[in-house]
Protein backbone atom coordinates (compact mmCIF):
# COMPACT_ATOMS: atom_id res chain seq x y z
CA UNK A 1 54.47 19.12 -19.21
CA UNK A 2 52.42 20.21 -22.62
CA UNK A 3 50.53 23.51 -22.33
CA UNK A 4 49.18 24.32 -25.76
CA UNK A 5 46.13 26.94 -26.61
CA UNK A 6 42.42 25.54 -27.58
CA UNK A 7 39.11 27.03 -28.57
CA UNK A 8 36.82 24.83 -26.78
CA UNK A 9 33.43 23.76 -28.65
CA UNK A 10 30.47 23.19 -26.58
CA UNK A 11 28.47 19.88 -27.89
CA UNK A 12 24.98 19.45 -26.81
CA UNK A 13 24.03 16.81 -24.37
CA UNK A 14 20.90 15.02 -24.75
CA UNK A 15 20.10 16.32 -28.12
CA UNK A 16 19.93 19.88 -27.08
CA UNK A 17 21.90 22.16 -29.00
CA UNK A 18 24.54 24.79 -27.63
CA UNK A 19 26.74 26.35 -29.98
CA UNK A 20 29.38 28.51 -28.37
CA UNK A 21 33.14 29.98 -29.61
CA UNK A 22 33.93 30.36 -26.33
CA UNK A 23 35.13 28.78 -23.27
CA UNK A 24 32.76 26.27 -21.66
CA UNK A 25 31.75 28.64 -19.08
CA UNK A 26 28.18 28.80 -18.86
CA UNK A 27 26.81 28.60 -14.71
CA UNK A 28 23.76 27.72 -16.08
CA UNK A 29 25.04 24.52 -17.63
CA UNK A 30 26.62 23.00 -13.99
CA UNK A 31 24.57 23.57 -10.62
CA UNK A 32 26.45 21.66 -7.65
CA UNK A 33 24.73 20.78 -3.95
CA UNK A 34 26.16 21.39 -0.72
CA UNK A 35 26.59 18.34 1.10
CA UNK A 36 26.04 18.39 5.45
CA UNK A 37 28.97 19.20 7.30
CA UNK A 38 29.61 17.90 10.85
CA UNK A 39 32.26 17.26 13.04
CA UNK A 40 32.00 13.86 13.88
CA UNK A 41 28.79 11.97 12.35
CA UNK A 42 28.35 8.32 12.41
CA UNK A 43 29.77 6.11 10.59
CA UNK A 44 27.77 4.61 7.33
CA UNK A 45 28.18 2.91 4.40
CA UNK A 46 30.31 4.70 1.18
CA UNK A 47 27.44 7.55 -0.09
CA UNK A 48 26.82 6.55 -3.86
CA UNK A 49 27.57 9.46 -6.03
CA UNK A 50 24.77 11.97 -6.96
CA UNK A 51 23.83 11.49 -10.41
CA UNK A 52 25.17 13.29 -13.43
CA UNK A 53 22.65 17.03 -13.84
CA UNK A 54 21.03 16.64 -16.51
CA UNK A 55 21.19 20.09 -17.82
CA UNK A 56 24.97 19.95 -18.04
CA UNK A 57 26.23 20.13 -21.66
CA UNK A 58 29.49 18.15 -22.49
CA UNK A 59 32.63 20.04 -24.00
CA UNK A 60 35.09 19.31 -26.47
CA UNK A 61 38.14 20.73 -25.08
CA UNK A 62 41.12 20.02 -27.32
CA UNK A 63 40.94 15.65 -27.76
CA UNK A 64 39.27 15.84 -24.65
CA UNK A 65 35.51 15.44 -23.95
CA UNK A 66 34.45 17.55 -20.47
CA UNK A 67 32.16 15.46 -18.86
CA UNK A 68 29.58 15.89 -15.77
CA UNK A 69 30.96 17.97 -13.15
CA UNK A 70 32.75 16.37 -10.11
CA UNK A 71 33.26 19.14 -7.59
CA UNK A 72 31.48 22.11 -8.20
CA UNK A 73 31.81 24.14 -11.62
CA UNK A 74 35.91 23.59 -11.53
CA UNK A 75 36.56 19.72 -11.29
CA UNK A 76 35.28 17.71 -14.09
CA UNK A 77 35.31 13.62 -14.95
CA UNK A 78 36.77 13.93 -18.46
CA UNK A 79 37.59 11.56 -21.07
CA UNK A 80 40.10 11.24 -24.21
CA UNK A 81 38.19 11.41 -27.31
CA UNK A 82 39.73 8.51 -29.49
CA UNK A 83 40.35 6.10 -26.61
CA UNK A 84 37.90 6.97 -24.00
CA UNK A 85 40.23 6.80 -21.25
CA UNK A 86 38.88 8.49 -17.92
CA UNK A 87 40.87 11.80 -16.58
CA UNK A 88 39.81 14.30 -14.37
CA UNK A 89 40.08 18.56 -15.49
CA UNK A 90 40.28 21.45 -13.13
CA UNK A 91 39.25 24.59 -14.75
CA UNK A 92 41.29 27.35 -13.19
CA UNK A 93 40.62 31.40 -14.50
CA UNK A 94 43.19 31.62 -17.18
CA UNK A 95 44.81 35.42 -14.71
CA UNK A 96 44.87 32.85 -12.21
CA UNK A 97 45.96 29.14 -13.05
CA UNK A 98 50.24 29.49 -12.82
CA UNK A 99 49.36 30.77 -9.23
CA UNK A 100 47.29 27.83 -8.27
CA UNK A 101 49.28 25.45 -9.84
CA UNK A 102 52.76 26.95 -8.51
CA UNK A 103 53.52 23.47 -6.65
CA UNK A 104 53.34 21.58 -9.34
CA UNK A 105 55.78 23.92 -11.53
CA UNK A 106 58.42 23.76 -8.45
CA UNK A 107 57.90 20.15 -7.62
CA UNK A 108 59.90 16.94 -9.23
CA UNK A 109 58.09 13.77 -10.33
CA UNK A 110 57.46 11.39 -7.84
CA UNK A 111 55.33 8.06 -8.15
CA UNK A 112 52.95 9.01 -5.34
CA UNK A 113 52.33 12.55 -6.27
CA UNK A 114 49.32 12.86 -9.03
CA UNK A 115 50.94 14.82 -11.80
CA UNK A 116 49.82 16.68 -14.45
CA UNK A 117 48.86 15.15 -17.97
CA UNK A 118 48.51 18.33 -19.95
CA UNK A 119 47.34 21.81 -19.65
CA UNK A 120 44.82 23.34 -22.55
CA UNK A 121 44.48 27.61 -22.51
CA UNK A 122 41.67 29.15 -24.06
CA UNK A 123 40.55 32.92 -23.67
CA UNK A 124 39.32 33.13 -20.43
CA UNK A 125 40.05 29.21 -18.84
CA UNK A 126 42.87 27.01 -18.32
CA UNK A 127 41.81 23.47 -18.13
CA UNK A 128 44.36 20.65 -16.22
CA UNK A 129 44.09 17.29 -16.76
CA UNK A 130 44.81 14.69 -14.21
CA UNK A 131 45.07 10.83 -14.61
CA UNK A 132 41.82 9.72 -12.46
CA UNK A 133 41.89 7.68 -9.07
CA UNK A 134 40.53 4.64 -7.96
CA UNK A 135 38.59 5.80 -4.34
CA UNK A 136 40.15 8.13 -1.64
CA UNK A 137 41.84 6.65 1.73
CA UNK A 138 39.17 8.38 3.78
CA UNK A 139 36.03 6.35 1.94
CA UNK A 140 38.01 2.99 1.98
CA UNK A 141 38.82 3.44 5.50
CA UNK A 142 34.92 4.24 6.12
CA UNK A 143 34.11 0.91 4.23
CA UNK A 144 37.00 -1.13 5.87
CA UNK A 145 36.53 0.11 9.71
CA UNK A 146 40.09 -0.13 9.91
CA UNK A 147 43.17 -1.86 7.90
CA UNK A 148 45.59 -4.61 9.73
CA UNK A 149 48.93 -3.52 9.64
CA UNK A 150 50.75 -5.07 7.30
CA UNK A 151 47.97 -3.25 4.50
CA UNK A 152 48.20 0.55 6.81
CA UNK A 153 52.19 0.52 6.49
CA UNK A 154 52.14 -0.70 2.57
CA UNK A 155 49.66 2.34 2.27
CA UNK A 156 50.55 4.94 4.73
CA UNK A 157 54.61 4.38 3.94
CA UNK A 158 53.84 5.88 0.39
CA UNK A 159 51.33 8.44 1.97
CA UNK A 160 54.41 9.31 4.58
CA UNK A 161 56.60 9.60 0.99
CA UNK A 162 54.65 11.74 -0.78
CA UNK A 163 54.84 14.18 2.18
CA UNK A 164 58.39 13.81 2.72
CA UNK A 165 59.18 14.89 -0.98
CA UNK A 166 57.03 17.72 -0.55
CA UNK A 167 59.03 19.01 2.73
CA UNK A 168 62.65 17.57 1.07
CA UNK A 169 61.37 20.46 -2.10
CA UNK A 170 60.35 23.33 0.27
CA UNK A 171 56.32 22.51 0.16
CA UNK A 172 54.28 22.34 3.15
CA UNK A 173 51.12 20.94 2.22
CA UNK A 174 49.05 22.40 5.05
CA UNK A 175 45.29 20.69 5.18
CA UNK A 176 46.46 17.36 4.80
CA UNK A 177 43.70 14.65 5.11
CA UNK A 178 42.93 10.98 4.30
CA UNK A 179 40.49 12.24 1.48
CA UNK A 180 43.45 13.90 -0.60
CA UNK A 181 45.01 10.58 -1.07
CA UNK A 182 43.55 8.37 -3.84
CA UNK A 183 44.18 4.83 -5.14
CA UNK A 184 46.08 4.56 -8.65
CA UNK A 185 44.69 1.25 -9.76
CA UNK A 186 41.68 -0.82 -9.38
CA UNK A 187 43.66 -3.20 -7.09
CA UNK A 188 44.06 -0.48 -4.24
CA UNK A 189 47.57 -0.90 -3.74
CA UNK A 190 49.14 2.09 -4.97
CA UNK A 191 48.72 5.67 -3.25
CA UNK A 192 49.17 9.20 -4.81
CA UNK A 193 48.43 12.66 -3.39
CA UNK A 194 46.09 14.15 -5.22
CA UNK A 195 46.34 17.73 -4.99
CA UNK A 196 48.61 20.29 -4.11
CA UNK A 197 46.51 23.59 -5.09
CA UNK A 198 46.29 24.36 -1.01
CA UNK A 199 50.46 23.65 -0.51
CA UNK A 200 52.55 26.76 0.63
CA UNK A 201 55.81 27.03 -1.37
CA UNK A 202 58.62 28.08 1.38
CA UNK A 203 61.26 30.54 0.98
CA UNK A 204 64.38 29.30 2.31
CA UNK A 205 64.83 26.74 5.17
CA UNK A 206 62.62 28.45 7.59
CA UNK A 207 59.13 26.93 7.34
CA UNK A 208 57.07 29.18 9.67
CA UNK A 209 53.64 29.91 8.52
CA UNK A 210 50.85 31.74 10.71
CA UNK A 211 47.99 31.13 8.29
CA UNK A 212 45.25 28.72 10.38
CA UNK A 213 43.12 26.82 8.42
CA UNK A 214 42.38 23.02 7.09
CA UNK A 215 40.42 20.23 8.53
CA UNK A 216 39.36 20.21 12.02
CA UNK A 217 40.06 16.80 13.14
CA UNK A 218 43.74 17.20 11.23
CA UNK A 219 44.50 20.45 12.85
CA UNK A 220 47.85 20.56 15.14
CA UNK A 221 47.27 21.54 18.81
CA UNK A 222 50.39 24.80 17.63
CA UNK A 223 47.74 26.08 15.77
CA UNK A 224 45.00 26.36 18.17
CA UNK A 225 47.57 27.36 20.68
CA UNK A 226 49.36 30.21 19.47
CA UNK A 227 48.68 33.56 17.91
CA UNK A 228 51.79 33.82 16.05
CA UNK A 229 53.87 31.52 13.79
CA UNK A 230 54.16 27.52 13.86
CA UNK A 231 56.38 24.89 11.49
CA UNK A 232 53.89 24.13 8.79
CA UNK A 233 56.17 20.56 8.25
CA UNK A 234 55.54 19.88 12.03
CA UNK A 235 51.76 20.52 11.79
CA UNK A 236 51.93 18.86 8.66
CA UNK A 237 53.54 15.55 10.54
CA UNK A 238 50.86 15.70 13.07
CA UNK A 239 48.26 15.84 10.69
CA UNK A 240 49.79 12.51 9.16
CA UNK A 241 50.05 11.16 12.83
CA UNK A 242 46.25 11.53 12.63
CA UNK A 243 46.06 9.61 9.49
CA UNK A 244 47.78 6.87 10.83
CA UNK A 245 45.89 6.24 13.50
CA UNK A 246 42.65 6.14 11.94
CA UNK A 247 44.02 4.00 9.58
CA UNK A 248 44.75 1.50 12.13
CA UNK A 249 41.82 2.08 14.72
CA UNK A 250 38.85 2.59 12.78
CA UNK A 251 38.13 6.38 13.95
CA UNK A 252 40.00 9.79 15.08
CA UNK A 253 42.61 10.17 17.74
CA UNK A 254 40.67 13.44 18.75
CA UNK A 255 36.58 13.63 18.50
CA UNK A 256 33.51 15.33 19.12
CA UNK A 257 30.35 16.50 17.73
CA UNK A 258 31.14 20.38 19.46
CA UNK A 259 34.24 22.89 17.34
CA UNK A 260 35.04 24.12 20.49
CA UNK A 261 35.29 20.82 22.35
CA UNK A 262 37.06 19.30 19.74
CA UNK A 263 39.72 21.97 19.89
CA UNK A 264 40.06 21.47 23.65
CA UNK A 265 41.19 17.30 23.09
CA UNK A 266 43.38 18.26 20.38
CA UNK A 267 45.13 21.10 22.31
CA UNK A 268 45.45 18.71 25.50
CA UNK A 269 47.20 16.18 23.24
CA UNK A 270 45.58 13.25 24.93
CA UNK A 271 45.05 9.95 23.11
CA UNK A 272 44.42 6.44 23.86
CA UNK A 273 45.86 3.94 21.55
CA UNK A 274 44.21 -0.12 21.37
CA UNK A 275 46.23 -3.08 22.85
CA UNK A 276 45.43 -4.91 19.81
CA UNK A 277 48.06 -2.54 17.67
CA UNK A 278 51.93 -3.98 17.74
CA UNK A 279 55.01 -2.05 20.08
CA UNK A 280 55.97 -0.57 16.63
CA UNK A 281 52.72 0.68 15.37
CA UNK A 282 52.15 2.21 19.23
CA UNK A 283 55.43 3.77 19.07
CA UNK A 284 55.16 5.72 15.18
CA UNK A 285 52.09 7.27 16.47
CA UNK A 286 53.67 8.17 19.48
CA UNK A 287 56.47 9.54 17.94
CA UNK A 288 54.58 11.52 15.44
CA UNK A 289 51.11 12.66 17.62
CA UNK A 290 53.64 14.88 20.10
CA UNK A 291 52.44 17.98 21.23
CA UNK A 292 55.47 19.52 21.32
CA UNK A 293 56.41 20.55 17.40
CA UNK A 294 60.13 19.68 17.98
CA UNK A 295 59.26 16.06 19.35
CA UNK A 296 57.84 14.69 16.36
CA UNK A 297 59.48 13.14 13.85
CA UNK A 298 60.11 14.80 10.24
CA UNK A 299 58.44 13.14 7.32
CA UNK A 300 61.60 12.07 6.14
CA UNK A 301 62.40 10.40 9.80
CA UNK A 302 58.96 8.78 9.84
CA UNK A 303 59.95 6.57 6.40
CA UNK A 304 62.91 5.29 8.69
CA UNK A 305 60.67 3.68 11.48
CA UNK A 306 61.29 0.23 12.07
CA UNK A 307 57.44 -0.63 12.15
CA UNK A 308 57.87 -0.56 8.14
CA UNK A 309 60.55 -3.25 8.21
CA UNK A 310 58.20 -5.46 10.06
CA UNK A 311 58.30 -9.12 7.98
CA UNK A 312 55.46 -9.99 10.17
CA UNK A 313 52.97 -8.36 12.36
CA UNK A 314 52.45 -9.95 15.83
CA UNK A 315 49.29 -12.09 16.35
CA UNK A 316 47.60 -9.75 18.60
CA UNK A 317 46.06 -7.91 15.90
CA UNK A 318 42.39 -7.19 16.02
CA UNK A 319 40.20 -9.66 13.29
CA UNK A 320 37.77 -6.79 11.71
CA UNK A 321 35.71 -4.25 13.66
CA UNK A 322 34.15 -4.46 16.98
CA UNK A 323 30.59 -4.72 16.76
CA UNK A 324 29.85 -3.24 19.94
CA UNK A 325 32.48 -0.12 19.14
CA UNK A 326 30.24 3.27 19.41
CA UNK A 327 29.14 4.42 15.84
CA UNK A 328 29.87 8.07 16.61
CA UNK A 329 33.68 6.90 17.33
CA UNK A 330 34.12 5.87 13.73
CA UNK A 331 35.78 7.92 10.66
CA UNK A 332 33.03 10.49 9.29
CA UNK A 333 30.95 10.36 6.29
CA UNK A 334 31.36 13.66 5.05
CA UNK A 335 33.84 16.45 4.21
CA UNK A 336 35.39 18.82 6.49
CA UNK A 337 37.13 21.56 5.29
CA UNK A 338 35.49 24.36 6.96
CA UNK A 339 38.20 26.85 7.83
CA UNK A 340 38.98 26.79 11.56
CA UNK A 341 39.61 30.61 12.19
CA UNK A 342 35.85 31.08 13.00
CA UNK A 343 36.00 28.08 15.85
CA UNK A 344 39.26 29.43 17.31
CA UNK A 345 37.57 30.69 21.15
């Protein structure tokens, strides 16, 4: 991993000129917009992206340019200077960016886990740059309906790797979610997680965590249910349970437009699954959407399933989505990641 110190010129965009010896750290320069949250809105087609702010000013940092601002003032589209090659940076507070970036430090390579290309200090701001993705699970599930299942195990078996390295290294990722998953090439075939800023790095073999938060329709019915300590792998397994499913049926295991009612399916544990999936595909999610922690199966166990060894996929397999399926049962359109401690009742 290279880490090296830079002094950061701002370069004016637009023909407006900005001289500063400092880190690019200007609010005034990025202004962001809060996009609608819900718990379950309809189904639409992929939002296009909002366009670049005009009054943003480009960086030089190091041979990088910064470019217009992805998430926020801290996640930036950036771009190699000689070859023009697209990246993404995370600016992190310089007191603050080995903390955040802890999993990466502790974690071994793996070919589904984004990694980091190089890390650039300057006085006050650490900037990390990531190779860019190709689309997140979540939108191409939204634009697909759902996937036929020789596509979902190709894709979820090196989602379901990704996690098990994690667990195998003593991470437990905690607000896993189709959106953190992102294509590597242009061709969708090849998955990588692609960050691991939220992960919890364990101490030992005991994995208990009593922290609550992530996404909603991901949350484990453990962590509604109990007011003490839960296995972060298991709720992290469940959460990938949920994944799967919607990857094969089109919309969440566990629904509703109300927190509170929401939190009452998920707790119950009750799911219906279509005919149209095969016995193997009905029997992964089975095996990983258990209420009981200690029924599931590990990450690692989950890669062993016979529904990935599948040469062929029986002909009862739905042909595309159901025209006359309700819209509000489909995968949402927007981001959830409120934190659930203010809907626990």
């Amino acid at each position: 991993m290279n880490i090296q110190r830079s002094h950061p010129i701002s370069i004016a965009r637009y023909g407006r000129s900005r001289h500063k010896a400092h880190d690019f750290d200007d609010s005034s320069c990025v202004r962001s917009a809060e996009s609608a949250q819900s718990f379950s809105p309809n189904l639409g087609s992929p939002s296009p992206p909002e366009s670049p702010d005009p009054s943003h000013c480009i960086s030089s940092i190091g041979k990088y340019l910064l470019l217009e601002p992805i998430e926020g003032d801290h996640v930036f589209r950036a771009a190699y200077l000689h070859s023009g090659e697209e990246l993404v940076c995370k600016v992190f507070d310089i007191t603050r960016y080995q903390e955040s970036l802890a999993a990466y430090f502790c974690l071994s390579a793996h070919e589904n886990i984004n990694q980091i290309v190089e890390i650039l200090l300057g006085d006050t701001r650490a900037y990390v740059f990531f190779k860019r993705g190709h689309g997140d699970m979540h939108s191409f599930v939204r634009t697909c309906k759902k996937l036929q299942e020789d596509e979902a195990a190709r894709l979820f078996h090196q989602i379901a790797s990704a996690v098990a390295h994690c667990h195998d290294h003593g991470l437990v990722l905690r607000d896993l979610k189709l959106r953190k998953f992102v294509f590597q090439n242009e061709e969708r075939s090849l998955i990588k997680l692609e960050s691991l800023e939220d992960a919890y790095i364990l101490e030992g073999e005991d994995d208990s965590l009593s922290d609550k938060h992530g996404c909603p329709a991901y949350v484990s019915p453990e962590i509604l249910n109990t007011t003490g300590s839960y296995s972060g792998k298991a709720a992290d397994v469940w959460s990938l349970g949920v994944m799967l499913y919607t990857i094969l049926v089109g919309r969440y295991p566990f629904h509703d437009v109300e927190p509170s009612s929401l939190f009452s399916k998920i707790r119950r544990g009750q799911f219906s699954i279509p005919e149209t999936l095969t016995p193997k595909a009905k029997c992964l999610i089975r095996s990983i959407l258990r209420r009981e922690p200690a029924e599931r199966l590990t990450s690692r166990e989950i890669l062993e399933h016979p529904w990935f060894s599948s040469s062929t996929h029986a002909s009862v397999l739905g042909h595309g989505r159901n025209d006359k399926e309700p819209t509000d049962q489909m995968v949402p359109d927007v981001i959830m990641e409120e934190e659930l401690d203010k809907f626990f009742i």
